[in-house]
Protein backbone atom coordinates (compact mmCIF):
# COMPACT_ATOMS: atom_id res chain seq x y z
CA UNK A 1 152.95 90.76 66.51
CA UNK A 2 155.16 92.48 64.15
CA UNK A 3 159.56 92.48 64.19
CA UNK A 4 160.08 95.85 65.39
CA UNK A 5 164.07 95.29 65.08
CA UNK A 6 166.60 92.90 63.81
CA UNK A 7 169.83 92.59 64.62
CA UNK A 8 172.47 89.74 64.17
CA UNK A 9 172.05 87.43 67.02
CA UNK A 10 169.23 89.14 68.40
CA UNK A 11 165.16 89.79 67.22
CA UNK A 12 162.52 91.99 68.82
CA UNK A 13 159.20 91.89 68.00
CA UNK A 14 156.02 93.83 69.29
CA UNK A 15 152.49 93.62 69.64
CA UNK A 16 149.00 94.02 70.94
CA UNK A 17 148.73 91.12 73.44
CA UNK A 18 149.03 89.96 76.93
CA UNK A 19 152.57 88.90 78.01
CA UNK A 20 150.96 85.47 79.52
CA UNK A 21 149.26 84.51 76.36
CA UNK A 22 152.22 85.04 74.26
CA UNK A 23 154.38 83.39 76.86
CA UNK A 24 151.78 80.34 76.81
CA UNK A 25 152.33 79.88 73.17
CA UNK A 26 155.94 80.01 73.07
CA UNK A 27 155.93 77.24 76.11
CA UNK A 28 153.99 74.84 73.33
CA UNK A 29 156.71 75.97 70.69
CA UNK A 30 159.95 75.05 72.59
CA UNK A 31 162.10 72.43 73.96
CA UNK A 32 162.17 74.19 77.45
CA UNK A 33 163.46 72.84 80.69
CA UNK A 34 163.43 76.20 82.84
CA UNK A 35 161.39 79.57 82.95
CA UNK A 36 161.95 82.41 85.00
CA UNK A 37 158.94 84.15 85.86
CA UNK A 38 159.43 87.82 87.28
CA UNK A 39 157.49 90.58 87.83
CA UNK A 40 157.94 92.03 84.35
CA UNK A 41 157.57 88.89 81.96
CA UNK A 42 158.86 85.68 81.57
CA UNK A 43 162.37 84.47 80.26
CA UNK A 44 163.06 81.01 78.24
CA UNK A 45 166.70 80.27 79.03
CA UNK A 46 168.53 78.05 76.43
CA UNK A 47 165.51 76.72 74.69
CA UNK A 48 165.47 74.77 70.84
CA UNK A 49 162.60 75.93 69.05
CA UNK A 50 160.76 72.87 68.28
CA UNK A 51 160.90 71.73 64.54
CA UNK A 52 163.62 74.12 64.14
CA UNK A 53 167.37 73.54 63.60
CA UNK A 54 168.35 71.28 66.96
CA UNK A 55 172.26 72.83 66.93
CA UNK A 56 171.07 76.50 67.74
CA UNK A 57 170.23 77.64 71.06
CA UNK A 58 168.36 80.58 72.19
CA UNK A 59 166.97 82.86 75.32
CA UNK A 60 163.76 84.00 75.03
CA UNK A 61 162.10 87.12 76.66
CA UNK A 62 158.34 88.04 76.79
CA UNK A 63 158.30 91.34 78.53
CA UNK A 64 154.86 92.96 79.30
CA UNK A 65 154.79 96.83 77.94
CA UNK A 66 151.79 98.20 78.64
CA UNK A 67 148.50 97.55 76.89
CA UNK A 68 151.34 95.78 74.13
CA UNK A 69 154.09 92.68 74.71
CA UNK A 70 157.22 92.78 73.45
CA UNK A 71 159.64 89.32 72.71
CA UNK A 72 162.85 89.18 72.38
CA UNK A 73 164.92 86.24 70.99
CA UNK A 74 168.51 86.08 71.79
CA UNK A 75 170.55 83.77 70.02
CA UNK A 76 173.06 82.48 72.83
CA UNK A 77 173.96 78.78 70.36
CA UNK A 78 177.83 78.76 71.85
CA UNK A 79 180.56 79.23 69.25
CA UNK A 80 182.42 75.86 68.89
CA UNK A 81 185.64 75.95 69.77
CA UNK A 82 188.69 74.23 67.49
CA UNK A 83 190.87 72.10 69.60
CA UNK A 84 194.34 72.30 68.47
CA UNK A 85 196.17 69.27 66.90
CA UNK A 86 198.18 67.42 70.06
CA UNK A 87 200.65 66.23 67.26
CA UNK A 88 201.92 69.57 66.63
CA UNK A 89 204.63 71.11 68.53
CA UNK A 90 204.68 73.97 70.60
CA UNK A 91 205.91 76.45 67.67
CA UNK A 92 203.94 74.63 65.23
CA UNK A 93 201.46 75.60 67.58
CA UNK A 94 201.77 79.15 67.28
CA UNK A 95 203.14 79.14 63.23
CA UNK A 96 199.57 77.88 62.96
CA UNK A 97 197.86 80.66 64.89
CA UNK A 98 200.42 83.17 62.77
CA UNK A 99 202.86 84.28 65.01
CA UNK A 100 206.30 83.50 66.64
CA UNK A 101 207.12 81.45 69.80
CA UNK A 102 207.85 84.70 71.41
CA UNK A 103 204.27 86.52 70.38
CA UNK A 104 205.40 88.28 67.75
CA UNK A 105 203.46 87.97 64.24
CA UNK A 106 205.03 85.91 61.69
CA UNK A 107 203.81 88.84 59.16
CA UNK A 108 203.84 92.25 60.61
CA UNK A 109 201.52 93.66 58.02
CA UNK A 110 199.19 91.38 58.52
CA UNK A 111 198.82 91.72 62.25
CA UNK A 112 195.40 90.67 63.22
């Protein structure tokens, strides 16, 4: 198989094989707990590649495309989220996030 297209977040690659082989050595390759089988591949939802880097997270389709299969891997890891600091105040709050109590930006030529 060969990367036919890379994106950020997202990979596609293509190739001469059957979609049940490839998905049978992806299945030996991941940490999966659930595949959907349909009647045009198979998807890995939420799967850790095994040996790779544990905090990343990623959906995995093997769709069959004629006499070829094409994958594509989906990087779905969820963006942490920041909590805020309970020790600030409510205008703290929003000095912090760079604007005024009422909405307004603190700097209206840097609005972002």
């Amino acid at each position: 198989m060969h990367v036919s297209a890379n994106f950020d977040g997202v990979a596609h690659a293509t190739g001469p094989l059957h979609a049940e082989d490839v998905s049978n050595y992806l299945r030996d390759r991941v940490d999966v707990k659930r595949v959907e089988l349909g009647a045009v591949g198979t998807v890995f939802s939420a799967v850790h590649v095994l040996g790779g880097d544990p905090t990343r997270l990623y959906r995995i389709e093997v769709i069959s495309a004629g006499d070829a299969t094409e994958v594509v891997m989906h990087d779905v890891t969820p963006i942490p989220t920041k909590k805020p600091d309970p020790t600030l105040s409510e205008a703290d709050k929003w000095k912090a996030a760079g604007y005024k109590p009422n909405g307004m930006p603190l700097d209206p030529a840097h609005q972002r």
